[in-house]
Protein backbone atom coordinates (compact mmCIF):
# COMPACT_ATOMS: atom_id res chain seq x y z
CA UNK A 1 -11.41 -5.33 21.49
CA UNK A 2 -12.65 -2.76 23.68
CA UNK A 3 -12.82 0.92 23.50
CA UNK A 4 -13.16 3.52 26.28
CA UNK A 5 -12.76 7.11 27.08
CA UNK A 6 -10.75 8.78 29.73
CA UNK A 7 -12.24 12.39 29.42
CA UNK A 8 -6.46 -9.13 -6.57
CA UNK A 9 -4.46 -10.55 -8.39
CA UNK A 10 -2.24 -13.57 -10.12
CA UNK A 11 -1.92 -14.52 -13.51
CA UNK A 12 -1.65 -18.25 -12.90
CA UNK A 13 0.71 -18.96 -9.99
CA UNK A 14 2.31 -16.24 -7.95
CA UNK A 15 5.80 -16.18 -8.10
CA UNK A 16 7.26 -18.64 -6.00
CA UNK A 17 8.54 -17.14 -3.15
CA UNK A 18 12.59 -16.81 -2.21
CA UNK A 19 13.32 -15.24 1.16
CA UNK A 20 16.40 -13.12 2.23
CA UNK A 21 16.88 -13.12 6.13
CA UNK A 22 16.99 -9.75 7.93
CA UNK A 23 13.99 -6.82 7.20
CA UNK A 24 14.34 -4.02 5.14
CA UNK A 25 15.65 -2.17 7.79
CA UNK A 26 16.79 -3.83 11.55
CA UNK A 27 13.60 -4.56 13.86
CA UNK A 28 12.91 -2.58 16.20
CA UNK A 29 14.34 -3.46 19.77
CA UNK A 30 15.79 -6.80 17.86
CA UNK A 31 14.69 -9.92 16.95
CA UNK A 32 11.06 -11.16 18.20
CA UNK A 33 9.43 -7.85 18.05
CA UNK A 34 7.68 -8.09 14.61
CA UNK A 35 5.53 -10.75 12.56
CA UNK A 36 8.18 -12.88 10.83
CA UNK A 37 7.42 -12.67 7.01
CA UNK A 38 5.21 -16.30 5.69
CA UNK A 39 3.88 -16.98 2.30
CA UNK A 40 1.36 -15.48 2.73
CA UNK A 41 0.69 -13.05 -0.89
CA UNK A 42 2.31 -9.86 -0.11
CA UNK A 43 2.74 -11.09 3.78
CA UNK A 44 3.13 -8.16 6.19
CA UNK A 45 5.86 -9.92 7.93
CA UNK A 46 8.74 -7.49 8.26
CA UNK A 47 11.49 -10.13 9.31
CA UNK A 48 12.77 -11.02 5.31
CA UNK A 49 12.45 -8.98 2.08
CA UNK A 50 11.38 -11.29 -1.08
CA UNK A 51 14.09 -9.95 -3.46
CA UNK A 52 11.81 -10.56 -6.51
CA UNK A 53 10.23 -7.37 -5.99
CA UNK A 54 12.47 -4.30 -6.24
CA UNK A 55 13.14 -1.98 -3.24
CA UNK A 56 11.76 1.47 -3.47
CA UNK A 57 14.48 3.74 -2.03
CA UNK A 58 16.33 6.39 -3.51
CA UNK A 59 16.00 6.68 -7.57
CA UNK A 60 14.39 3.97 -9.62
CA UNK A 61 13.37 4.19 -13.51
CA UNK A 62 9.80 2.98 -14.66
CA UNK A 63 8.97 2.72 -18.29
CA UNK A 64 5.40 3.97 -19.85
CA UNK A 65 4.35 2.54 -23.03
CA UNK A 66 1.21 3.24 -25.12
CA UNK A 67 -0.96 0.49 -26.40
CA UNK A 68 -3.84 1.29 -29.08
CA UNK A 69 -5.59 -1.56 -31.03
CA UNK A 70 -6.83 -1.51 -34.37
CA UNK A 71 -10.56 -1.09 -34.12
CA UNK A 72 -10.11 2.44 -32.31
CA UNK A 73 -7.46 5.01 -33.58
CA UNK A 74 -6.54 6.99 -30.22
CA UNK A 75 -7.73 10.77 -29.88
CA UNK A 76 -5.82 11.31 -26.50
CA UNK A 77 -2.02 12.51 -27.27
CA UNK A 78 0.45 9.93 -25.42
CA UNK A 79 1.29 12.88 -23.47
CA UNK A 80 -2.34 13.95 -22.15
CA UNK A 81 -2.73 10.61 -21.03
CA UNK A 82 1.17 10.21 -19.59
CA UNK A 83 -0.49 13.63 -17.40
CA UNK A 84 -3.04 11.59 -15.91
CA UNK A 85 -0.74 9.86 -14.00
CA UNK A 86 2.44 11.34 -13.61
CA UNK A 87 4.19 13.82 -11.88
CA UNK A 88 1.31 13.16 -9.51
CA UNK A 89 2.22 8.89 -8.78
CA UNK A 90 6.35 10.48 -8.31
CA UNK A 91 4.84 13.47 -6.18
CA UNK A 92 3.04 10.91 -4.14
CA UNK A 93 5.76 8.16 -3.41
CA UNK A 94 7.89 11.71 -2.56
CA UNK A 95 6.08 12.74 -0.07
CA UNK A 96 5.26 9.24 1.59
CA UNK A 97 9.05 8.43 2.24
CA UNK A 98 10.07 11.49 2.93
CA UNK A 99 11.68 12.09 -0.19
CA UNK A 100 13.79 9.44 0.30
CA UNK A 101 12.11 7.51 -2.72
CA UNK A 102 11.86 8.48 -6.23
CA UNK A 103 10.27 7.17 -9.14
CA UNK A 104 11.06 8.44 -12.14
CA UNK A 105 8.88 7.11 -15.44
CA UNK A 106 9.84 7.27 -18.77
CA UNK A 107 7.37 7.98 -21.27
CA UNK A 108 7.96 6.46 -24.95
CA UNK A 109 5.58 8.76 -25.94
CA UNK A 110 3.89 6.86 -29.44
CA UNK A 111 0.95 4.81 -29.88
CA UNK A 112 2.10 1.13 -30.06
CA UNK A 113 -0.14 -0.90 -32.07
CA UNK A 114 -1.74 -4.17 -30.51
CA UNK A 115 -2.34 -7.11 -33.17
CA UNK A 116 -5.72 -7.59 -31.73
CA UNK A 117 -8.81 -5.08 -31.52
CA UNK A 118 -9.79 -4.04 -28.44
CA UNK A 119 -12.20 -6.74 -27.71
CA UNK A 120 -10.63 -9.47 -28.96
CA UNK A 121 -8.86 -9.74 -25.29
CA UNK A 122 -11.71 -10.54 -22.94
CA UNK A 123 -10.38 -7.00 -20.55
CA UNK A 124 -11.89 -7.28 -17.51
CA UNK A 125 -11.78 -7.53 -14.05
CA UNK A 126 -11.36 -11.31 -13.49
CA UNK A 127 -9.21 -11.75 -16.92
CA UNK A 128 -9.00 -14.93 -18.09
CA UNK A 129 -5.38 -16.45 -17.63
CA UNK A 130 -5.18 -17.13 -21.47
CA UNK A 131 -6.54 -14.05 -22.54
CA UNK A 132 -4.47 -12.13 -20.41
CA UNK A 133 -1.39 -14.16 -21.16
CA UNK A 134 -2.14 -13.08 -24.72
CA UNK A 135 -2.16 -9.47 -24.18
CA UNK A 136 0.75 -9.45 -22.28
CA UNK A 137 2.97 -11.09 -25.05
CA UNK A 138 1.21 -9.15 -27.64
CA UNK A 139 2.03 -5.85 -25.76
CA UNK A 140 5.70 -6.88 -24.77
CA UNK A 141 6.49 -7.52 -28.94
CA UNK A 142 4.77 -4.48 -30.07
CA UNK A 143 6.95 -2.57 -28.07
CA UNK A 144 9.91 -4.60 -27.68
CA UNK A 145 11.66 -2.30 -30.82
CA UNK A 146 10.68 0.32 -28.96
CA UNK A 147 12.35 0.35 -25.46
CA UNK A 148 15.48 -1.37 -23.64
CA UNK A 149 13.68 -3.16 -21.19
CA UNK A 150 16.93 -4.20 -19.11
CA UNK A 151 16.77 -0.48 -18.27
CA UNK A 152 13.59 -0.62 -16.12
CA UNK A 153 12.43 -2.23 -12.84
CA UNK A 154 8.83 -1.39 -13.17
CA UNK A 155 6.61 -1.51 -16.36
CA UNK A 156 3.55 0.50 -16.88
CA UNK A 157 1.03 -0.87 -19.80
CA UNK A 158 -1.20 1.85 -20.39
CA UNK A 159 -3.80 1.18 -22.75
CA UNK A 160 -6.15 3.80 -24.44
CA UNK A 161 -8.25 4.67 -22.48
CA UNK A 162 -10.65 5.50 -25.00
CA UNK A 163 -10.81 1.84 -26.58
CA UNK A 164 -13.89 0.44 -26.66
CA UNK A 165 -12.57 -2.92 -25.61
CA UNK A 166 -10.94 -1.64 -22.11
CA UNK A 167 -12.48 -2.44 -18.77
CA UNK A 168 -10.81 0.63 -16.70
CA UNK A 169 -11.78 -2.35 -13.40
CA UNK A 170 -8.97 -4.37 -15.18
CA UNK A 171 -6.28 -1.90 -13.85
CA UNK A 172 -3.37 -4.23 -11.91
CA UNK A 173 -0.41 -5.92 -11.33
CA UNK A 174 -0.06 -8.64 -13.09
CA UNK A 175 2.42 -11.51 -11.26
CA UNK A 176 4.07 -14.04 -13.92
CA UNK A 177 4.60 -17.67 -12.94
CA UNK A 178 6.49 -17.95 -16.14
CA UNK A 179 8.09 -14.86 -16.83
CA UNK A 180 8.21 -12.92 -20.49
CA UNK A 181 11.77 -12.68 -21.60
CA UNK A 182 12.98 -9.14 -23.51
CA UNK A 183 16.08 -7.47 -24.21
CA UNK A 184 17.56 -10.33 -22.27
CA UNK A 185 15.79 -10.10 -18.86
CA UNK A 186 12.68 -11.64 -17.26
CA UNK A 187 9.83 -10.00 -16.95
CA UNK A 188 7.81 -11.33 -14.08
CA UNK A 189 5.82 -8.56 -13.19
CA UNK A 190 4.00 -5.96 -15.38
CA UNK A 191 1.57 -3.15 -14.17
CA UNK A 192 -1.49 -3.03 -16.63
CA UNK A 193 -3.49 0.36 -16.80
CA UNK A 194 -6.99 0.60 -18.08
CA UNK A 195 -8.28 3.79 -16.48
CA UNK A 196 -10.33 6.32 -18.36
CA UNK A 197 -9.39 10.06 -19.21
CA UNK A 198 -8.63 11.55 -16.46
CA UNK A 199 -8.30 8.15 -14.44
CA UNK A 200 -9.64 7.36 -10.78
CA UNK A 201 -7.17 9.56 -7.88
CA UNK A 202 -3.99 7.45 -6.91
CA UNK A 203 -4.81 4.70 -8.46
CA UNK A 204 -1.72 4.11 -10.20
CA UNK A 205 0.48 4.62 -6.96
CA UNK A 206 -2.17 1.95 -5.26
CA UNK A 207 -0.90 -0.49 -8.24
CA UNK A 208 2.85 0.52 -7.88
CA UNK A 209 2.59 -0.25 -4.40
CA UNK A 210 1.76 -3.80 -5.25
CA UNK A 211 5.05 -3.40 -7.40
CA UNK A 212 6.52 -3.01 -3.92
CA UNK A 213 5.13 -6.48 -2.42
CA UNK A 214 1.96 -4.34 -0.74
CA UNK A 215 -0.65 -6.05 -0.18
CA UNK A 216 -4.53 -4.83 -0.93
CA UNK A 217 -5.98 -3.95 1.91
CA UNK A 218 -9.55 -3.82 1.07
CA UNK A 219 -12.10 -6.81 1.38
CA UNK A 220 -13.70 -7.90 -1.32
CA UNK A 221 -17.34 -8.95 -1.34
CA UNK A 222 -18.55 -12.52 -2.84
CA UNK A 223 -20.03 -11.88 -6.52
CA UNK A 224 -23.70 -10.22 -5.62
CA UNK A 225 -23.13 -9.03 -1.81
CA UNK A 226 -23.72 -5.50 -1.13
CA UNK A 227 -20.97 -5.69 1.71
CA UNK A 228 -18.41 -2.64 1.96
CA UNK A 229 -15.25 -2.84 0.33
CA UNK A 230 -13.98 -0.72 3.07
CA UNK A 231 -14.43 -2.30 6.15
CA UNK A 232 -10.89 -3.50 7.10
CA UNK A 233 -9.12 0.08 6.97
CA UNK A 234 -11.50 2.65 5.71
CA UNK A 235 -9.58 6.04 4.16
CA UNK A 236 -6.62 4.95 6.29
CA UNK A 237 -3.62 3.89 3.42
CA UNK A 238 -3.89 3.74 -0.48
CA UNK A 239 -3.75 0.13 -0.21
CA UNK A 240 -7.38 -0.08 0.86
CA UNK A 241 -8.81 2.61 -1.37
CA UNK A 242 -7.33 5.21 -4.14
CA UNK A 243 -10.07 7.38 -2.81
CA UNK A 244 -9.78 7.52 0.69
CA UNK A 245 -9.19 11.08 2.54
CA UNK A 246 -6.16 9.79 4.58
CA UNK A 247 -3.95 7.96 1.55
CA UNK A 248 -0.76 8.01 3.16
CA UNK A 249 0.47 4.20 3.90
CA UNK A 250 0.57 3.26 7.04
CA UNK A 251 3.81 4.00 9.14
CA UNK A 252 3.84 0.05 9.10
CA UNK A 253 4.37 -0.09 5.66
CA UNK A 254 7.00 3.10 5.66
CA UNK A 255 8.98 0.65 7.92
CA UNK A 256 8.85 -2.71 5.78
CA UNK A 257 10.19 -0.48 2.33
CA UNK A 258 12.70 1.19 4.18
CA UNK A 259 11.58 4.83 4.48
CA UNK A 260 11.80 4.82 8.08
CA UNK A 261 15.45 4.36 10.21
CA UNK A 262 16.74 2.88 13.20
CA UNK A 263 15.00 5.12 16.00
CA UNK A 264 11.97 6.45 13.92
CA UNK A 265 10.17 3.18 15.24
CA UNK A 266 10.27 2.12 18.85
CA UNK A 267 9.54 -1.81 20.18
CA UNK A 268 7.24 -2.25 23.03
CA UNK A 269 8.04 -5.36 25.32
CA UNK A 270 5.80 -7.30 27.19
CA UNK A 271 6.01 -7.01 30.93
CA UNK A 272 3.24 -4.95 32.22
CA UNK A 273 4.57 -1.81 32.79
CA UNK A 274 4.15 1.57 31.28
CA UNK A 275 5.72 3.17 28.50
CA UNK A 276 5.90 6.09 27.84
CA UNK A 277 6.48 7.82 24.15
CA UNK A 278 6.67 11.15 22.11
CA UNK A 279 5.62 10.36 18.52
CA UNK A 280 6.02 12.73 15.37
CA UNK A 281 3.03 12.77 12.77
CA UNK A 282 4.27 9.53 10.23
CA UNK A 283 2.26 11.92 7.29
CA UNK A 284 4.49 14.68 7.84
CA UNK A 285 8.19 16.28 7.49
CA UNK A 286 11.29 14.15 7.31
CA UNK A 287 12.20 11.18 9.20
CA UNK A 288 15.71 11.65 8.96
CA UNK A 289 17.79 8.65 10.71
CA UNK A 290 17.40 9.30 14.81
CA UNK A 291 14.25 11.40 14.31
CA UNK A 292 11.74 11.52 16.63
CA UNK A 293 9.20 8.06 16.74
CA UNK A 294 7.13 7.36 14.15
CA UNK A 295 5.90 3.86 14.80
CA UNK A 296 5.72 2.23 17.79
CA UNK A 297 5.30 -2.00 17.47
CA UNK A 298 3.90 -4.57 20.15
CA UNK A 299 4.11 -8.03 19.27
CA UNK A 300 1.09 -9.98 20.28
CA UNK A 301 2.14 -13.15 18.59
CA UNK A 302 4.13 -14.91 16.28
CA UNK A 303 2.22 -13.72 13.59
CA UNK A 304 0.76 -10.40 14.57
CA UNK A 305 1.30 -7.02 16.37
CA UNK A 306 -0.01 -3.97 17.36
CA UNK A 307 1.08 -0.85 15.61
CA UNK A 308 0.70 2.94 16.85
CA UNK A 309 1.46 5.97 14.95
CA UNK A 310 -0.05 9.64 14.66
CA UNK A 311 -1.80 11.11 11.42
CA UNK A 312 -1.80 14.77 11.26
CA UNK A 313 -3.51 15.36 8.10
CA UNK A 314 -0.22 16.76 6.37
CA UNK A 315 1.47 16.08 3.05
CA UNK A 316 -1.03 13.27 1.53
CA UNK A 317 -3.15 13.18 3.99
CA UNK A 318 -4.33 16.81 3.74
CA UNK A 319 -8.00 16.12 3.24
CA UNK A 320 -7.93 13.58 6.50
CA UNK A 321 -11.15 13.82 8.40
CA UNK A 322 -9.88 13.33 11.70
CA UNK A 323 -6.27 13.52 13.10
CA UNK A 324 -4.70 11.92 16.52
CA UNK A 325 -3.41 8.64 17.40
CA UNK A 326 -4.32 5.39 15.25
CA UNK A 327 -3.66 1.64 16.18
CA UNK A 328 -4.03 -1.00 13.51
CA UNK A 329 -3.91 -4.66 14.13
CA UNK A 330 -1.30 -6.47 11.73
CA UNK A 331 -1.31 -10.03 10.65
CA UNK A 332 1.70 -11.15 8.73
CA UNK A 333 -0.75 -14.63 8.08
CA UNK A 334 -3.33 -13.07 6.42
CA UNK A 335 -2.61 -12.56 2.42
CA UNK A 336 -3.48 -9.58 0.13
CA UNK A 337 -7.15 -8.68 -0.07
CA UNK A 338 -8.23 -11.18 3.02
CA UNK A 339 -7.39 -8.10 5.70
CA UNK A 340 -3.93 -8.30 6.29
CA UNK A 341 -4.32 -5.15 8.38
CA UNK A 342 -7.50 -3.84 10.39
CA UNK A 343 -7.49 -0.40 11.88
CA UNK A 344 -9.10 -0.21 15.31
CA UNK A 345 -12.07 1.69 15.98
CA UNK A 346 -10.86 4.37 18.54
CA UNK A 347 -14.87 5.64 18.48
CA UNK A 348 -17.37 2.78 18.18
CA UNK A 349 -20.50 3.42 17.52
CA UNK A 350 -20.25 6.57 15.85
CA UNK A 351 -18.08 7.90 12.40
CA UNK A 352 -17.21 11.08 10.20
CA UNK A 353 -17.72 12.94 6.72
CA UNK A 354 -20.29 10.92 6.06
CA UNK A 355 -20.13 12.66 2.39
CA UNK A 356 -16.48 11.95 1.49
CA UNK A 357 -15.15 8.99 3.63
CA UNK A 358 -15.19 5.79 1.85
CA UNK A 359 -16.12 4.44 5.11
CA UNK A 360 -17.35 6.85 7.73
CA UNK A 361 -17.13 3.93 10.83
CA UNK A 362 -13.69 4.21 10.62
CA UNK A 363 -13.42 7.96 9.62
CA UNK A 364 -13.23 8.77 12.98
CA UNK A 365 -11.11 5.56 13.90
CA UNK A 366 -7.88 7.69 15.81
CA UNK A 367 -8.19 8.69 19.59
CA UNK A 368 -7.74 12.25 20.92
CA UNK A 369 -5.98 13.96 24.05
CA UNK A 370 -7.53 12.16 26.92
CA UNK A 371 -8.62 9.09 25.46
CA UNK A 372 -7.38 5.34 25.50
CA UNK A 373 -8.36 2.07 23.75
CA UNK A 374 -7.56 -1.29 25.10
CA UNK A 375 -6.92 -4.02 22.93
CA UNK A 376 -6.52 -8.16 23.46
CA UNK A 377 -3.65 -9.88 21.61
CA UNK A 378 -3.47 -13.05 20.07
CA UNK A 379 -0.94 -14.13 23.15
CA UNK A 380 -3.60 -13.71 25.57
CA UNK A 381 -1.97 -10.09 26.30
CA UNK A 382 -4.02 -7.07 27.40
CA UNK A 383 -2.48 -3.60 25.79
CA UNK A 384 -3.74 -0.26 26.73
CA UNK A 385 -2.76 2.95 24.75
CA UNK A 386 -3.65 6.36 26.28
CA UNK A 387 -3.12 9.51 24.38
CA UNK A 388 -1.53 11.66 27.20
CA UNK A 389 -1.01 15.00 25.46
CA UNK A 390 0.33 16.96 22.07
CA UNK A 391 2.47 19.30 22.19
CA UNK A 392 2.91 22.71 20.27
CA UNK A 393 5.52 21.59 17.86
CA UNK A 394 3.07 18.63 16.59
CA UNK A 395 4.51 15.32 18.76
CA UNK A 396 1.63 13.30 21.19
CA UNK A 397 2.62 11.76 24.24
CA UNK A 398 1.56 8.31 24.18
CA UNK A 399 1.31 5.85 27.57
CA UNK A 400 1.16 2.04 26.18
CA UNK A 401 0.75 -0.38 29.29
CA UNK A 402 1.17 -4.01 27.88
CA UNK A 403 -0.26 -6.85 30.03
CA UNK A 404 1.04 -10.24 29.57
CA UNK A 405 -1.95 -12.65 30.03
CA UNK A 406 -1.55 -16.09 31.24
């Protein structure tokens, strides 16, 4: 790669995988443009849609249920702690699709009573599979009198968070090899929530998302390394940190659930000639079908592409640190957590808010008016993308000139 400048998590097995042909919405320019989906976890290939994970697009109902244990009666009200995450995880998913997603979560607000104490279930990070088998069953009876779960396509366990017993790190999806059956359904999937009061920013829409077949985006050191967590996308998408400045997914992963339409992303073929592009901020406005570009996609490979969008610093990414024109590198062989997706370094060698980025290297990552980045595919292909101008009503001009290499 070369830059320049011209001025976490399975309970036992995951569930087996069962692919439906054709993307969550059509590829852009056709077939052979985008990474075709593997089995990969959570594979970024947008050619299939793994129907055991629910599509989130228009309304869909999430249930909240309250789990105290005996060794700690709760002093948080069901509803102060329902406030920690909600309207804020709805407000979120709102503005990332354009409002053309909306969760809505039903609170049974009472204090459901776990057989166990607190520490009786080993809550941590790295759960035990039996341990965390056993709080899932226990938590699914005590509130199986409770709430219809046939009514619900996403589960939120929230424990309290005032426990003794609960490891806030244990906060996650939890995928079922052998499902829990209630009310007559299967549940395969259940989103367990140990955060304290108030709980870490976005971190419960960083877990939905995984309710959504997103992968994690971070990397995760071996036990004792003092390596950054960060390194593969920095603030850039919720997916690698709840904390970054720039949470907003990627327009990549707008595309894959659907919240972008046919002419919002734009397929760049090989043949070594220049393109040229007007693209709309992905982090801001509507994207209403035959909008102006949000995404624009080079394949460089069977498994891989290029993607380019523009972040603005609007809607969730208010608090950005810098705005302009970001490329990302996507594999669609890589699973979740071993850097499915790395953003490319627009400005190496140097980085930003060196206070509030959770990695400043990368802070600075998207390239300004005047400036161009050349990157080498995995097909021996040679792309170039020069930011040619922005214009007064927010769009960039974009020139992409894709080599095909030998």
């Amino acid at each position: 790669m070369r830059a320049t400048a011209a001025a976490a998590s399975v309970f036992g097995a995951v569930v087996a995988w069962t692919l439906v042909m054709g993307p969550a919405v059509a590829a852009p320019g056709g077939g052979g443009c985008v990474p075709v989906r593997t089995r990969a976890h959570h594979s970024e290939g947008a050619s299939s849609w793994n129907p055991a994970y629910p599509r989130p697009r228009g309304d869909l109902d999430a249930v909240m249920l309250f789990l105290s244990f005996p060794d700690s009666p709760p002093k948080l009200s069901t509803r102060a702690v329902e406030a920690d995450h909600f309207p804020a995880t709805s407000r979120f998913f709102a503005r990332a699709s354009y409002g053309r997603f909306r969760l809505h979560a039903h609170a049974v607000h009472r204090w459901l009573r776990m057989p166990g104490t607190s520490y009786s279930y080993g809550i941590r990070r790295d759960w035990a599979d039996a341990e965390r088998g056993r709080y899932l069953r226990d938590a699914v009876a005590a509130a199986d009198k409770a709430v219809d779960f046939a009514k619900y396509e996403v589960v939120y366990l929230v424990a309290d968070p005032d426990a003794p017993g609960v490891d806030s790190d244990a906060t996650k999806v939890v995928n079922l090899a052998r499902p829990i059956r209630a009310d007559g359904v299967s549940l395969r999937r259940l989103v367990t929530v140990f955060e304290h009061h108030p709980p870490d920013r976005n971190v419960l829409a960083h877990e939905t998302g995984h309710a959504f077949d997103l992968p994690d985006l971070y990397y995760r050191p071996p036990a004792g390394s003092t390596a950054d967590w960060d390194t593969h996308v920095g603030d850039w998408d919720l997916m690698g940190s709840q904390f970054g400045l720039a949470p907003d997914p990627f327009a990549w992963h707008k595309w894959r659930l659907g919240w972008l339409g046919k002419g919002q992303v734009r397929c760049v073929r090989h043949g070594g000639a220049a393109h040229w592009y007007e693209l709309s901020p992905s982090d801001a406005g509507s994207a209403a079908p035959g909008g102006a570009a949000r995404l624009l996609v080079v394949p460089t490979g069977g498994d891989s592409a290029l993607a380019i969008e523009v972040r603005g610093g609007d809607g969730n990414d208010a608090r950005a640190c810098r705005h302009g024109v970001l490329l990302y590198q996507v594999r669609a062989d890589v699973g979740s957590g071993d850097g499915p997706i790395d953003v490319l370094d627009g400005h190496p060698g140097t980085g930003a808010c060196a206070t509030t980025s959770v990695y400043p290297p990368l802070a600075d990552a998207p390239l300004g008016v005047g400036e161009s980045f050349s990157y080498d595919g995995q097909d021996g292909s040679t792309v170039r993308v020069t930011v040619a101008g922005r214009a007064a009503d927010g769009s960039w001009t974009v020139k992409v000139t894709d080599g095909q290499g030998p």
